[in-house]
N, C-alpha and C. Protein backbone atom coordinates (compact mmCIF):
# COMPACT_ATOMS: atom_id res chain seq x y z
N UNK A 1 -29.42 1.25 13.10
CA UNK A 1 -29.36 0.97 14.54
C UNK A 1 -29.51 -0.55 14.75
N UNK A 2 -28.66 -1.18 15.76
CA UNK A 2 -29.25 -2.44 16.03
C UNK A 2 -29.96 -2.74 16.67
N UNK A 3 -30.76 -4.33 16.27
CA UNK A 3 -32.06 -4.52 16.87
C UNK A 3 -32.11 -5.42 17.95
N UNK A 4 -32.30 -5.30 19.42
CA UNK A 4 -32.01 -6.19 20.13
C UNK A 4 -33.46 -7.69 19.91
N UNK A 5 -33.24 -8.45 21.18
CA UNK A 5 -33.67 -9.27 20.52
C UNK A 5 -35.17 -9.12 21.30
N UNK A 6 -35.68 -8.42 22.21
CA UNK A 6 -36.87 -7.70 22.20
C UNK A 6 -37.38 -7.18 20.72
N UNK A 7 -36.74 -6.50 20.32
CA UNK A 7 -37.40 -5.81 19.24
C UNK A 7 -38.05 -6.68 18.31
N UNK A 8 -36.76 -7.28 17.67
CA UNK A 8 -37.15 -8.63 17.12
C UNK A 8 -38.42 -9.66 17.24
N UNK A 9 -38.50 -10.07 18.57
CA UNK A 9 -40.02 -10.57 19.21
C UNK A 9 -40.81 -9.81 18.61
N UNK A 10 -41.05 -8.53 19.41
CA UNK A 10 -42.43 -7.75 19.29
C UNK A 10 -42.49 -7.60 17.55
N UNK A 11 -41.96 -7.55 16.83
CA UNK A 11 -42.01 -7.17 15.69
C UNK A 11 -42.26 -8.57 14.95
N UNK A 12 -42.21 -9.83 15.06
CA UNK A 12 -42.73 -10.92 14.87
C UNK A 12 -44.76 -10.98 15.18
N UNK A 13 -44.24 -10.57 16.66
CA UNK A 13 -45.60 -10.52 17.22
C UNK A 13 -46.56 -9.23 16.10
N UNK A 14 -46.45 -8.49 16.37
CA UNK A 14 -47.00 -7.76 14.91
C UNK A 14 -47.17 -8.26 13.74
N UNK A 15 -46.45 -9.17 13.05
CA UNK A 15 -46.54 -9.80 11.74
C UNK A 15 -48.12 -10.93 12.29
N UNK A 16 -47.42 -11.42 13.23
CA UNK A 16 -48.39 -12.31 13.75
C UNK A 16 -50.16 -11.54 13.77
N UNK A 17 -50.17 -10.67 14.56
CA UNK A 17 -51.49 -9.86 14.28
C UNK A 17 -52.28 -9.32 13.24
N UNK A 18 -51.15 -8.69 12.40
CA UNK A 18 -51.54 -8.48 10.80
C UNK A 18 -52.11 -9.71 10.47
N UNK A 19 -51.54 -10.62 10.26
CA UNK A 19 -52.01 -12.24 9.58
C UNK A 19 -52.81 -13.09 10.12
N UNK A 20 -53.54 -12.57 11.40
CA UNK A 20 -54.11 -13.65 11.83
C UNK A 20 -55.50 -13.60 11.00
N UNK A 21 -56.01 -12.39 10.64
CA UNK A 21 -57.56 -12.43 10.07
C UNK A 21 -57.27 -13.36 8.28
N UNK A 22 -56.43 -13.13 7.89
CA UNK A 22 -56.11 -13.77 6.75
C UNK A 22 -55.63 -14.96 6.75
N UNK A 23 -54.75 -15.87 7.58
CA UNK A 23 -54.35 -16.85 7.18
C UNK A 23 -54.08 -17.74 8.92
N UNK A 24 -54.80 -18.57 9.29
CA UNK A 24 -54.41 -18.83 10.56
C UNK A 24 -53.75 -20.27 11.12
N UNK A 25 -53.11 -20.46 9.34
CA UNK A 25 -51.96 -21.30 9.54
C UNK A 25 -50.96 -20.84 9.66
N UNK A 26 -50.78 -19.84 8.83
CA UNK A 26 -49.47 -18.53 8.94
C UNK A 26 -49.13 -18.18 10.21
N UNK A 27 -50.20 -18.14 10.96
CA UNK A 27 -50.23 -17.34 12.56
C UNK A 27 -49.49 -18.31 13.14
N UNK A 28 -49.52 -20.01 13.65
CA UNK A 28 -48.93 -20.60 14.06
C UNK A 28 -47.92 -20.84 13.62
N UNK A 29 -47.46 -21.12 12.42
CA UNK A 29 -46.01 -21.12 11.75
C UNK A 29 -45.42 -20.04 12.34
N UNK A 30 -46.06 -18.86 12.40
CA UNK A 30 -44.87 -18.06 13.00
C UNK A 30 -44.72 -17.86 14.26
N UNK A 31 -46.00 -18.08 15.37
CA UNK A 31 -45.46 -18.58 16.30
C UNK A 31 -44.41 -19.33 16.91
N UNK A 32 -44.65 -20.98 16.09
CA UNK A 32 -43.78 -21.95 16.14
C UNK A 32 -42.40 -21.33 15.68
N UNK A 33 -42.16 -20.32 15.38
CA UNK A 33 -40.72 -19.76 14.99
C UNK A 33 -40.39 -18.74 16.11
N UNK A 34 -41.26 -18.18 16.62
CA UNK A 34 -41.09 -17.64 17.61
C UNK A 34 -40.22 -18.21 18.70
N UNK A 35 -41.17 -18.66 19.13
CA UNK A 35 -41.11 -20.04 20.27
C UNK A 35 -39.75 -20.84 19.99
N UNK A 36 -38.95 -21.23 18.76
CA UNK A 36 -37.97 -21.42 18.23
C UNK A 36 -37.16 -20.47 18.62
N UNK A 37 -36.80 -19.37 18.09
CA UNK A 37 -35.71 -18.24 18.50
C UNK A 37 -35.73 -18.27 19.64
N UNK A 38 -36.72 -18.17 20.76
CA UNK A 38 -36.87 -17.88 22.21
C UNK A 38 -35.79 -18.77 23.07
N UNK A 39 -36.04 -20.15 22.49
CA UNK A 39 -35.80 -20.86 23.55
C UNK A 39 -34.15 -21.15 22.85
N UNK A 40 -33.49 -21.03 21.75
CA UNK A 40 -31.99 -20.95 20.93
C UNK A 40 -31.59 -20.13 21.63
N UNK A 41 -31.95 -18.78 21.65
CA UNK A 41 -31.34 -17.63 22.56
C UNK A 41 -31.25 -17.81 23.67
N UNK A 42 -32.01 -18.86 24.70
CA UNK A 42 -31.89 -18.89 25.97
C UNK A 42 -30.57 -19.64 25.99
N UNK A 43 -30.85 -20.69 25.45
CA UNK A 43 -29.89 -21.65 25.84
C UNK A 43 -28.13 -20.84 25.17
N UNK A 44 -28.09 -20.46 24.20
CA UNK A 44 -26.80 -19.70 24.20
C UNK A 44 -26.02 -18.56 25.56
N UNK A 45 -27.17 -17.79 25.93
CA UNK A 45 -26.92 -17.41 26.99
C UNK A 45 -26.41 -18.11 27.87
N UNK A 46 -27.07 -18.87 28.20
CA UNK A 46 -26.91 -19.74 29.23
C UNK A 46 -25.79 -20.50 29.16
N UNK A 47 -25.15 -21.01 28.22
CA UNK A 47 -24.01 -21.47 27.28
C UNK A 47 -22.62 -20.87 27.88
N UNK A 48 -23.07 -19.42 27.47
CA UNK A 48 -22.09 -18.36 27.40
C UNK A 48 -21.89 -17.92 29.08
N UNK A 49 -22.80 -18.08 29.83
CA UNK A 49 -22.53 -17.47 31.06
C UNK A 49 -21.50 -18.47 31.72
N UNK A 50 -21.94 -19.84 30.89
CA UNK A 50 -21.27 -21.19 31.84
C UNK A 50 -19.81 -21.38 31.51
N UNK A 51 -19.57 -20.56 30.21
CA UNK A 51 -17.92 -20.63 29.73
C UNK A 51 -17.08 -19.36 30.41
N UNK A 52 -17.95 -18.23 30.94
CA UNK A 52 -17.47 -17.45 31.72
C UNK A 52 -17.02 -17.90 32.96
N UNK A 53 -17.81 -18.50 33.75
CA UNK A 53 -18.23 -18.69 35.12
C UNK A 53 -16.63 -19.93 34.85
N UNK A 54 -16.60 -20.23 33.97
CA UNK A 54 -15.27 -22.02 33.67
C UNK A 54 -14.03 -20.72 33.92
N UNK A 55 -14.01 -19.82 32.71
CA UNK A 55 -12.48 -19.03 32.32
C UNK A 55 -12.15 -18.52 33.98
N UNK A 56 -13.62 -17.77 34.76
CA UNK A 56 -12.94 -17.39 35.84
C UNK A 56 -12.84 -17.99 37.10
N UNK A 57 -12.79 -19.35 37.04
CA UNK A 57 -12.29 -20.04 38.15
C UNK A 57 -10.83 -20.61 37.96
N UNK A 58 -10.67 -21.23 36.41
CA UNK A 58 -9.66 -21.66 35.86
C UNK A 58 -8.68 -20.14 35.98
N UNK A 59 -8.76 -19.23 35.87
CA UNK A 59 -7.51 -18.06 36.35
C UNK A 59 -7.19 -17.90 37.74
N UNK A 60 -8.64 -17.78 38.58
CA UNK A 60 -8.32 -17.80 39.95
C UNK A 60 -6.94 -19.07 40.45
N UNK A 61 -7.45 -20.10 39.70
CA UNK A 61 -7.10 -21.32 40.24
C UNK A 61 -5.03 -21.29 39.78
N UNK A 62 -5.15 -20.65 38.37
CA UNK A 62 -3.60 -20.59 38.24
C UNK A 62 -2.95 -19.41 38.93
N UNK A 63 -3.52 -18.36 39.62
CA UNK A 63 -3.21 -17.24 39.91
C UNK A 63 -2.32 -18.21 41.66
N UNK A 64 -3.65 -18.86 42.00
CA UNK A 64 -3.02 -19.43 43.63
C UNK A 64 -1.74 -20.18 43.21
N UNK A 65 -1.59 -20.87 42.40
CA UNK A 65 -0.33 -21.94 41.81
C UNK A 65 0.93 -21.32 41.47
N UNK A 66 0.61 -20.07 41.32
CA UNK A 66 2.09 -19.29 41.01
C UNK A 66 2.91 -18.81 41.51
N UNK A 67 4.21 -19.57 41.81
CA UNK A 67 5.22 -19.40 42.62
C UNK A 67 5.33 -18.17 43.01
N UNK A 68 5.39 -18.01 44.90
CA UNK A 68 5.66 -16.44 44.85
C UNK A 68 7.65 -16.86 44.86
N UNK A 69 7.88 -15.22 44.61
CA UNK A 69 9.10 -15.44 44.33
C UNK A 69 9.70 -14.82 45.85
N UNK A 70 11.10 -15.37 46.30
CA UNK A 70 11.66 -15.01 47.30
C UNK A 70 12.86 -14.18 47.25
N UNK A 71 12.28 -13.02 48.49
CA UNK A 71 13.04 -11.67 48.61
C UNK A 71 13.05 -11.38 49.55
N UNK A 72 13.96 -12.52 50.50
CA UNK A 72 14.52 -12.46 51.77
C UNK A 72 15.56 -13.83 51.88
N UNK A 73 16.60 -13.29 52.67
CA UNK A 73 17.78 -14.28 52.50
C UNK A 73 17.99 -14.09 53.82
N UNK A 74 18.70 -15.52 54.44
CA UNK A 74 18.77 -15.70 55.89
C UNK A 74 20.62 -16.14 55.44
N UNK A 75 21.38 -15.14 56.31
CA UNK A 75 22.73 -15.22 56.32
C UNK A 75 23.72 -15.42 57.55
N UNK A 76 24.55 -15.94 57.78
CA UNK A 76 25.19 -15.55 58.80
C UNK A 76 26.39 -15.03 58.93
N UNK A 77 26.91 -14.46 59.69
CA UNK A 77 27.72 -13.30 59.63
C UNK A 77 29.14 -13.86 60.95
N UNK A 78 29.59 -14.06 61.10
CA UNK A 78 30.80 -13.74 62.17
C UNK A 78 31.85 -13.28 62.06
N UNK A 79 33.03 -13.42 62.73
CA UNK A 79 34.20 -12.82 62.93
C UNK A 79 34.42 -11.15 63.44
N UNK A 80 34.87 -10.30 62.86
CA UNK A 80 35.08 -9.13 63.21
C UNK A 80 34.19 -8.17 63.33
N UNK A 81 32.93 -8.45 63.34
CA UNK A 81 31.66 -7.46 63.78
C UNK A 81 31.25 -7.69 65.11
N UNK A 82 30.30 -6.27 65.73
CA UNK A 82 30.07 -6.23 66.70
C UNK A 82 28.97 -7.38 67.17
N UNK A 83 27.72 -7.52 66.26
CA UNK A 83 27.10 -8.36 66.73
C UNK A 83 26.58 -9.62 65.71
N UNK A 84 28.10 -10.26 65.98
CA UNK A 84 27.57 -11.48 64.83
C UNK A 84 26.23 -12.45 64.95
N UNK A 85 25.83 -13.20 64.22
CA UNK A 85 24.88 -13.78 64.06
C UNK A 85 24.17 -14.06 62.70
N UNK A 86 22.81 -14.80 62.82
CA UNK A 86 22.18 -15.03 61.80
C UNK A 86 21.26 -13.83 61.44
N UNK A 87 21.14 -13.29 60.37
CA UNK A 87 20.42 -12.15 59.98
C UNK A 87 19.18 -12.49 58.62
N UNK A 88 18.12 -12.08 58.75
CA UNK A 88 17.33 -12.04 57.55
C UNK A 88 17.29 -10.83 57.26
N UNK A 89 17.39 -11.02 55.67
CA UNK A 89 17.73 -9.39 54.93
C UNK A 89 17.18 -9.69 53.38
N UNK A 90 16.59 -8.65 52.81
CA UNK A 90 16.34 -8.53 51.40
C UNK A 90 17.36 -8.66 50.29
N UNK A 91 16.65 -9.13 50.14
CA UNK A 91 17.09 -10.06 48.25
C UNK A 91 17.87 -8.33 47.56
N UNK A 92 19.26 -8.49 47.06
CA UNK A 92 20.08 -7.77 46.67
C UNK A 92 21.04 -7.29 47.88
N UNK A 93 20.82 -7.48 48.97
CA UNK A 93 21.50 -6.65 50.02
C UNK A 93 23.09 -7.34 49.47
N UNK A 94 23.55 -5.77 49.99
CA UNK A 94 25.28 -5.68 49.70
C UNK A 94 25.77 -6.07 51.12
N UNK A 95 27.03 -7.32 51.17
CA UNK A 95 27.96 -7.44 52.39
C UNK A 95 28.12 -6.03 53.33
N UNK A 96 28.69 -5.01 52.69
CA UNK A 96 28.41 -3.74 53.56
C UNK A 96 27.43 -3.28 54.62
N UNK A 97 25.53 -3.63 53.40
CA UNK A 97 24.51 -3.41 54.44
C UNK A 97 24.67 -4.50 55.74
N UNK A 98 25.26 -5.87 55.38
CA UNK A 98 24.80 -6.84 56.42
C UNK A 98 25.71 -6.32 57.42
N UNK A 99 27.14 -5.79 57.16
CA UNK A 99 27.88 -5.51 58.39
C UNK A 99 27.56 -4.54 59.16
N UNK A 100 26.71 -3.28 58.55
CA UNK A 100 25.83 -2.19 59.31
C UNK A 100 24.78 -2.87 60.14
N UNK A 101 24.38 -4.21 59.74
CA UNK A 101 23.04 -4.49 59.99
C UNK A 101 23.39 -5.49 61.65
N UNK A 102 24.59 -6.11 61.50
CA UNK A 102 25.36 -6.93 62.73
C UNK A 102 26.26 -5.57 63.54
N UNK A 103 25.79 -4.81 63.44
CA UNK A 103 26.48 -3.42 64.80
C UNK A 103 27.78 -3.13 64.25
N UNK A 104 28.05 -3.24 63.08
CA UNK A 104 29.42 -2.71 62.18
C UNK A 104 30.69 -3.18 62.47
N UNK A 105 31.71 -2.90 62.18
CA UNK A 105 32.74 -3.52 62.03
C UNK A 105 33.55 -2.92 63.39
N UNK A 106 34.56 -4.28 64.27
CA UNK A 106 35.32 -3.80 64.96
C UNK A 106 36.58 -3.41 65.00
N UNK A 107 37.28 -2.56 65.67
CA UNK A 107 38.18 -1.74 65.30
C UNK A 107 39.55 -2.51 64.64
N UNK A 108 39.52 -4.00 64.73
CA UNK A 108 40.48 -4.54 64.43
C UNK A 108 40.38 -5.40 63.09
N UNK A 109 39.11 -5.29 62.86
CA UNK A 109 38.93 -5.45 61.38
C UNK A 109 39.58 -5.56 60.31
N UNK A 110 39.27 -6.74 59.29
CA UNK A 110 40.89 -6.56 58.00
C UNK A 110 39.95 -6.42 56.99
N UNK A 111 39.42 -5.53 56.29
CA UNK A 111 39.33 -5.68 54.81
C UNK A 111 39.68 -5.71 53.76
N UNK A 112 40.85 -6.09 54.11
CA UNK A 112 41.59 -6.47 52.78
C UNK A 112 41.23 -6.97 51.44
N UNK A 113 40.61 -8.50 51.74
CA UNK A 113 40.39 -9.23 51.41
C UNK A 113 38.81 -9.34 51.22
N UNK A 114 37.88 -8.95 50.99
CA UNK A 114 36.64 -8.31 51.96
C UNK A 114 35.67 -7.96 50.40
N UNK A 115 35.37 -8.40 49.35
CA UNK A 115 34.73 -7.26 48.65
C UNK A 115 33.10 -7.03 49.30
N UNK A 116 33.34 -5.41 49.54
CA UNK A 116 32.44 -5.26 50.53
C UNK A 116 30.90 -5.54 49.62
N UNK A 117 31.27 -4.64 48.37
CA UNK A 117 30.30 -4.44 47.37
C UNK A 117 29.45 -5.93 46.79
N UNK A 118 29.96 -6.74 47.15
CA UNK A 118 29.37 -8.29 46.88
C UNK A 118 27.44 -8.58 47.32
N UNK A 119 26.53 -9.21 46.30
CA UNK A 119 25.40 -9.00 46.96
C UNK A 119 25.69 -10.93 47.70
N UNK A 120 25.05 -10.83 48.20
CA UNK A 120 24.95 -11.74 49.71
C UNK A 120 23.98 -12.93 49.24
N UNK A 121 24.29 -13.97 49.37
CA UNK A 121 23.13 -15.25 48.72
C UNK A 121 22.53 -15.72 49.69
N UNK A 122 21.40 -16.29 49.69
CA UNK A 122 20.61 -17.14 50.78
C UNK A 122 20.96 -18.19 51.02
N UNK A 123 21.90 -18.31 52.68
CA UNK A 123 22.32 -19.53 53.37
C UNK A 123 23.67 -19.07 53.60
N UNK A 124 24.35 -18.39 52.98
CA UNK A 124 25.60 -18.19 52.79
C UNK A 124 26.25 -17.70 54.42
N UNK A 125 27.50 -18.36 54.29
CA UNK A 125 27.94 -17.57 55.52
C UNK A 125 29.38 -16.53 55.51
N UNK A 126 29.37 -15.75 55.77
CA UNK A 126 30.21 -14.64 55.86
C UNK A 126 31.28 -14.18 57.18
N UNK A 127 32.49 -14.70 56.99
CA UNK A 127 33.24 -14.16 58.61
C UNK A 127 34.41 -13.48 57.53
N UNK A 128 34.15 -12.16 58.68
CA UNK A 128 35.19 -10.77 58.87
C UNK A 128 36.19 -11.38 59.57
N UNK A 129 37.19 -11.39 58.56
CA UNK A 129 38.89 -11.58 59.41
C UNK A 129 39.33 -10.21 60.32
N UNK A 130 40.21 -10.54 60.86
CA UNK A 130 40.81 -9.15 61.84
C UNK A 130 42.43 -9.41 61.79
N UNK A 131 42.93 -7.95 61.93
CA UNK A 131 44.16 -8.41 61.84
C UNK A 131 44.48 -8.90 63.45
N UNK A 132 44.16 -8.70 65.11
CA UNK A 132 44.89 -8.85 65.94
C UNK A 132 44.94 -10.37 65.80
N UNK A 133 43.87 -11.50 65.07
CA UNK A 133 44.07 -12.89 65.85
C UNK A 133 44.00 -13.27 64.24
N UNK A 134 44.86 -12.49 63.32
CA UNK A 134 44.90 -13.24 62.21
C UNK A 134 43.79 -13.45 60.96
N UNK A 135 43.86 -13.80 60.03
CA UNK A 135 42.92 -13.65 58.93
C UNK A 135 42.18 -14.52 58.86
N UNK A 136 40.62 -14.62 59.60
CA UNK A 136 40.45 -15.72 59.79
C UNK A 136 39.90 -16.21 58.34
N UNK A 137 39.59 -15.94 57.24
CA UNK A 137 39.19 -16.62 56.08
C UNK A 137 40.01 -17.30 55.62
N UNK A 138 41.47 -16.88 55.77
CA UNK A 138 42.38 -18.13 55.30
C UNK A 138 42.84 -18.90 56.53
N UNK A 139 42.80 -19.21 57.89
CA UNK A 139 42.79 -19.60 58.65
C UNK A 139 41.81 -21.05 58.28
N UNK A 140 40.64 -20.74 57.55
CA UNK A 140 39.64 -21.63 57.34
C UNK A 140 39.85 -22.27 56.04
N UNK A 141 40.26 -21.66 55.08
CA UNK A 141 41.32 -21.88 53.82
C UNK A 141 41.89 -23.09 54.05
N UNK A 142 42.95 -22.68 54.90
CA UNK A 142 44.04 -23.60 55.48
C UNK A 142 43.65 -24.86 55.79
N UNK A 143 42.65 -24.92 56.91
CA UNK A 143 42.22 -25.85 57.43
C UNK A 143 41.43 -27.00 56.48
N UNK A 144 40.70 -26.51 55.24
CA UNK A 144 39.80 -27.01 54.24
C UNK A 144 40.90 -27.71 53.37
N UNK A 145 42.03 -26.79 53.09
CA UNK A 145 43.62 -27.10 52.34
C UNK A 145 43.82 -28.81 52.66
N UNK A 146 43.86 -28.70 54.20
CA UNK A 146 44.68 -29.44 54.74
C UNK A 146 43.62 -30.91 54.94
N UNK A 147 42.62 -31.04 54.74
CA UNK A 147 41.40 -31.89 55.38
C UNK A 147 41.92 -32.94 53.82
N UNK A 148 42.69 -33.89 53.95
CA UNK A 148 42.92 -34.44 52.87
C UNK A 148 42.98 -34.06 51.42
N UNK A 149 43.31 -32.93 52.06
CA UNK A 149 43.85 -32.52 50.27
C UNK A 149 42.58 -31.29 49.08
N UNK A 150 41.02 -31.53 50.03
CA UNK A 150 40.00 -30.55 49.86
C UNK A 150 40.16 -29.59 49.91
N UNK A 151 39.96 -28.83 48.43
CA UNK A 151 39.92 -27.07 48.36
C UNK A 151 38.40 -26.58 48.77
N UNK A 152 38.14 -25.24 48.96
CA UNK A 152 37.30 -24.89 49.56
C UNK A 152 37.35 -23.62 47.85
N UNK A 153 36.42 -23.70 47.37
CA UNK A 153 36.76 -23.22 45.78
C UNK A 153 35.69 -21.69 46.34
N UNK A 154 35.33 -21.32 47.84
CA UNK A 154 35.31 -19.86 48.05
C UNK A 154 36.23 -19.18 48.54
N UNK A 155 37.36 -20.09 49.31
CA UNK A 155 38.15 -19.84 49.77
C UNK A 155 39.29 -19.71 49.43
N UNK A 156 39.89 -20.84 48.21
CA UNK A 156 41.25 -20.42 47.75
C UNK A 156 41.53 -19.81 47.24
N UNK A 157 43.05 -19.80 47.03
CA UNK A 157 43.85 -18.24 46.73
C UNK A 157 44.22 -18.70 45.12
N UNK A 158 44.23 -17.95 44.41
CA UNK A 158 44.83 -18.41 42.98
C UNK A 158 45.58 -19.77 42.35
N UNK A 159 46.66 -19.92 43.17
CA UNK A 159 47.61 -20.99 43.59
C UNK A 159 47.08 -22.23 43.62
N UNK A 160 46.36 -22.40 44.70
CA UNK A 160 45.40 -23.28 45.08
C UNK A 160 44.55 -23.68 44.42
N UNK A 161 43.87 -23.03 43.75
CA UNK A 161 42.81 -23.92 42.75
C UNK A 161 43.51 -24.16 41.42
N UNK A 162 44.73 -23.45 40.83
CA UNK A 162 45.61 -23.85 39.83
C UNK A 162 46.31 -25.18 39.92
N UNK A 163 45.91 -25.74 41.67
CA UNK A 163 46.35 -27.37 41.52
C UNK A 163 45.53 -28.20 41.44
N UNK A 164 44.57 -27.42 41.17
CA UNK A 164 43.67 -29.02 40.59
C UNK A 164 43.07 -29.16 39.03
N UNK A 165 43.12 -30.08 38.84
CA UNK A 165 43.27 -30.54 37.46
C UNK A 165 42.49 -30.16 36.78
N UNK A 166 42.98 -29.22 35.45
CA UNK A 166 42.49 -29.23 34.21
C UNK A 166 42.14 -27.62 34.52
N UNK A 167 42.55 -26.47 35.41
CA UNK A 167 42.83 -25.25 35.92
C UNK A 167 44.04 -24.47 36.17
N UNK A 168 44.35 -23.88 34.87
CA UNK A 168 45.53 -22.96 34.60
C UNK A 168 45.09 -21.61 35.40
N UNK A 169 46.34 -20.77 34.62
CA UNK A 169 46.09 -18.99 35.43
C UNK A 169 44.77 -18.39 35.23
N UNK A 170 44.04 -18.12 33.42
CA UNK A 170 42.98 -18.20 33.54
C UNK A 170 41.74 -18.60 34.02
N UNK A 171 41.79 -19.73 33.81
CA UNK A 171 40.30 -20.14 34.83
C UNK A 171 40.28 -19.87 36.24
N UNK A 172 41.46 -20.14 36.74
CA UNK A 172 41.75 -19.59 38.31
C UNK A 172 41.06 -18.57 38.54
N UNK A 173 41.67 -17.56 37.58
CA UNK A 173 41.23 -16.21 37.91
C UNK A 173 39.67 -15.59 37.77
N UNK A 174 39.19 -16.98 36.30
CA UNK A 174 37.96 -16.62 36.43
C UNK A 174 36.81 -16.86 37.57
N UNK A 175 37.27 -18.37 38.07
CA UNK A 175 36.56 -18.82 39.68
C UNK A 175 36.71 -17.85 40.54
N UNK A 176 37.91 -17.02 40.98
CA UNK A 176 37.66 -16.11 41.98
C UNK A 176 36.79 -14.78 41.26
N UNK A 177 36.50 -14.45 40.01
CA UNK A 177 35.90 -13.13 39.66
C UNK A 177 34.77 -13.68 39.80
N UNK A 178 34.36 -15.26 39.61
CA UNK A 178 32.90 -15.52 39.69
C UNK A 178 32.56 -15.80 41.22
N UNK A 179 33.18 -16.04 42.32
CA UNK A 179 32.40 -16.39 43.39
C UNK A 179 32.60 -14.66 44.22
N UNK A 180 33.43 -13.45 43.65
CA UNK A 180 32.69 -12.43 44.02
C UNK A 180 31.54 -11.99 43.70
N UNK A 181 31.18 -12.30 42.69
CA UNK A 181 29.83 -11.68 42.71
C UNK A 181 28.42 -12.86 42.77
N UNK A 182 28.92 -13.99 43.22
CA UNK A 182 27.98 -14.89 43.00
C UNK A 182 27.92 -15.97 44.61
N UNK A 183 29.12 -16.28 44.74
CA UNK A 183 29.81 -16.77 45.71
C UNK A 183 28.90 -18.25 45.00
N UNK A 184 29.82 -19.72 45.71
CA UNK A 184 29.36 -20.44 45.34
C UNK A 184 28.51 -21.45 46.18
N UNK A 185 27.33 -21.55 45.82
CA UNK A 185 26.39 -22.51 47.08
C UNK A 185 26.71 -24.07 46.79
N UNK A 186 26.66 -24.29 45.98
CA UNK A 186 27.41 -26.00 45.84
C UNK A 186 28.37 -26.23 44.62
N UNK A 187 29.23 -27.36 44.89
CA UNK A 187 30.35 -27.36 43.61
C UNK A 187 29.99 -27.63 42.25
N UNK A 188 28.54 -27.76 42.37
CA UNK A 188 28.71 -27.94 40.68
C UNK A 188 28.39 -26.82 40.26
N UNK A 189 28.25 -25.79 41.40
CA UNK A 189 28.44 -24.25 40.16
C UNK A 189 29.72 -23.98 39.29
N UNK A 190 30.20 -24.71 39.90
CA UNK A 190 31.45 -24.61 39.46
C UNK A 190 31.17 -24.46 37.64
N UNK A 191 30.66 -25.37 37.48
CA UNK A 191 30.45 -25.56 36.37
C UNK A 191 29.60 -24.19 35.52
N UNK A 192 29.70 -23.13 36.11
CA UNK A 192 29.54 -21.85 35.60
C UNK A 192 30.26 -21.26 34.90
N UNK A 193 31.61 -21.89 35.19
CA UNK A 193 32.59 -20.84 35.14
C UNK A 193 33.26 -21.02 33.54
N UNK A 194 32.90 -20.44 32.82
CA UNK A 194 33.97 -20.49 31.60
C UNK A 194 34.80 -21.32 31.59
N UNK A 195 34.60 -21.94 30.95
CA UNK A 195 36.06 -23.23 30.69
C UNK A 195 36.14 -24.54 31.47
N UNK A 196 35.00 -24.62 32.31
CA UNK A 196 34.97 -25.68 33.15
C UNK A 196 33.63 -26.36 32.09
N UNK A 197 34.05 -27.39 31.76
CA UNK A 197 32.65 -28.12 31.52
C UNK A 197 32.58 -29.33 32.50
N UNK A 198 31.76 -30.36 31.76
CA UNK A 198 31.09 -31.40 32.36
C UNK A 198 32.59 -32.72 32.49
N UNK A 199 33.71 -32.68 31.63
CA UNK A 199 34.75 -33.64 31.75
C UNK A 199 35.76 -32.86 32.70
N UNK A 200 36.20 -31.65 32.52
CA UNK A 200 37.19 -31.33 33.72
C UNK A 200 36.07 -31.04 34.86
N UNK A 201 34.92 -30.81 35.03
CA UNK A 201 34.38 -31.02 36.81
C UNK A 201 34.31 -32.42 36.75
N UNK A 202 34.44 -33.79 36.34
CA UNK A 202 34.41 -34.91 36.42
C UNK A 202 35.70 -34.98 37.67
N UNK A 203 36.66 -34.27 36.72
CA UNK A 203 38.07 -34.95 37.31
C UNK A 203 38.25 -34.09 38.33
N UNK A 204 37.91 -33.04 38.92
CA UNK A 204 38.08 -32.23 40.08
C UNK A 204 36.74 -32.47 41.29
N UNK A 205 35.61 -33.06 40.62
CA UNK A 205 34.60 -32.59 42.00
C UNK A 205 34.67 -33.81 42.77
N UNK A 206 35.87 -34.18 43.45
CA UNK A 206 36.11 -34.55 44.38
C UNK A 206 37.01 -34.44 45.51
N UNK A 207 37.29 -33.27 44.51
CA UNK A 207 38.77 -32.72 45.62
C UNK A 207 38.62 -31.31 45.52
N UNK A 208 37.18 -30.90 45.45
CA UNK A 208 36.58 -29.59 45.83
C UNK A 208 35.58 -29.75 46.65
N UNK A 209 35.50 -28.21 47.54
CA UNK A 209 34.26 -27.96 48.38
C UNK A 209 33.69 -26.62 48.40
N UNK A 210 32.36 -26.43 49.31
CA UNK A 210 31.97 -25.05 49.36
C UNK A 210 32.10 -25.16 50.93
């Protein structure tokens, strides 16, 4: 069984009593050892409580420092829904939920062009074309086309980004598979895309936009 450190004492102290009628230099020697252990053991304690009392402030302290993470995205929505506007919505939401979430789609609506299934990024903005007044995403296309020669690399059509330099049929095709599911928040995502490195976005990110 183990012996705590009571036991230990009193069982000193006993040696001590046995020996005092016989030898009563012995008696203080072992006192003085007593008195030794007593005050080693305190101070370790005391040691030990103070490296506790350190570990759990130092966790508290990294626990406050740790980024919370964000799972809410502020979007805006116009064109062919009932009630366009700016919407806050949870982190994964699908284009679909946001158009349920703006009073759904109006009857003149084009989804053509539309992947509904797309999850939605924070800041991003989103307009529903219609067919009565035209498509408005390439309407805005157009207009980005035309602003000196600036592509809008969420907006163009295959064609269109195959004219700018150092972007054949492939990569084309890969920029539009990547800004469905990603859409792009600034042009140097661009630089995501398979086959784009750091010398062909040299020669294009100036005659691209988001």
């Amino acid at each position: 069984m183990k012996k705590t450190n009571n036991d230990l004492i009193n069982h000193l102290i006993d040696c001590i009593r046995f020996q005092f009628a016989k030898d009563r230099k012995l008696k203080y020697k072992v006192a003085l050892v007593v008195v030794i252990f007593i005050g080693a053991t305190g101070i370790h304690m005391k040691s030990s409580n103070a490296d506790t009392i350190k570990l759990d402030k130092t966790e508290k302290v990294k626990e406050k420092e740790r980024p919370q993470a964000v799972d809410e995205f502020y979007i805006d929505i116009s064109g062919a829904v009932n009630s366009p506007g700016v919407y806050k919505v949870k982190k994964k939401t699908r284009v679909f939920e946001l158009i349920e979430k703006a009073g759904g789609l109006k009857s003149d609506a084009n989804l053509d062009a539309l992947n509904q299934a797309e999850f939605v990024q924070d800041g991003q903005k989103i307009v529903i074309p219609s067919n009565g007044g035209g498509d408005i995403t390439r309407e805005n296309e157009d207009k980005s086309n035309n602003d000196g020669g600036i592509i809008n690399i969420n907006l163009a059509d295959k064609s269109k980004l195959m004219s700018l330099p150092g972007v054949g049929d492939a990569i084309a095709q890969r920029i539009i598979d990547y800004r469905k599911d990603h859409r792009f928040s600034k042009v140097e995502d661009l630089k995501q895309v398979k086959g784009i490195g750091d010398a062909t976005f040299e020669k294009l990110k100036n005659m691209i936009t988001v």
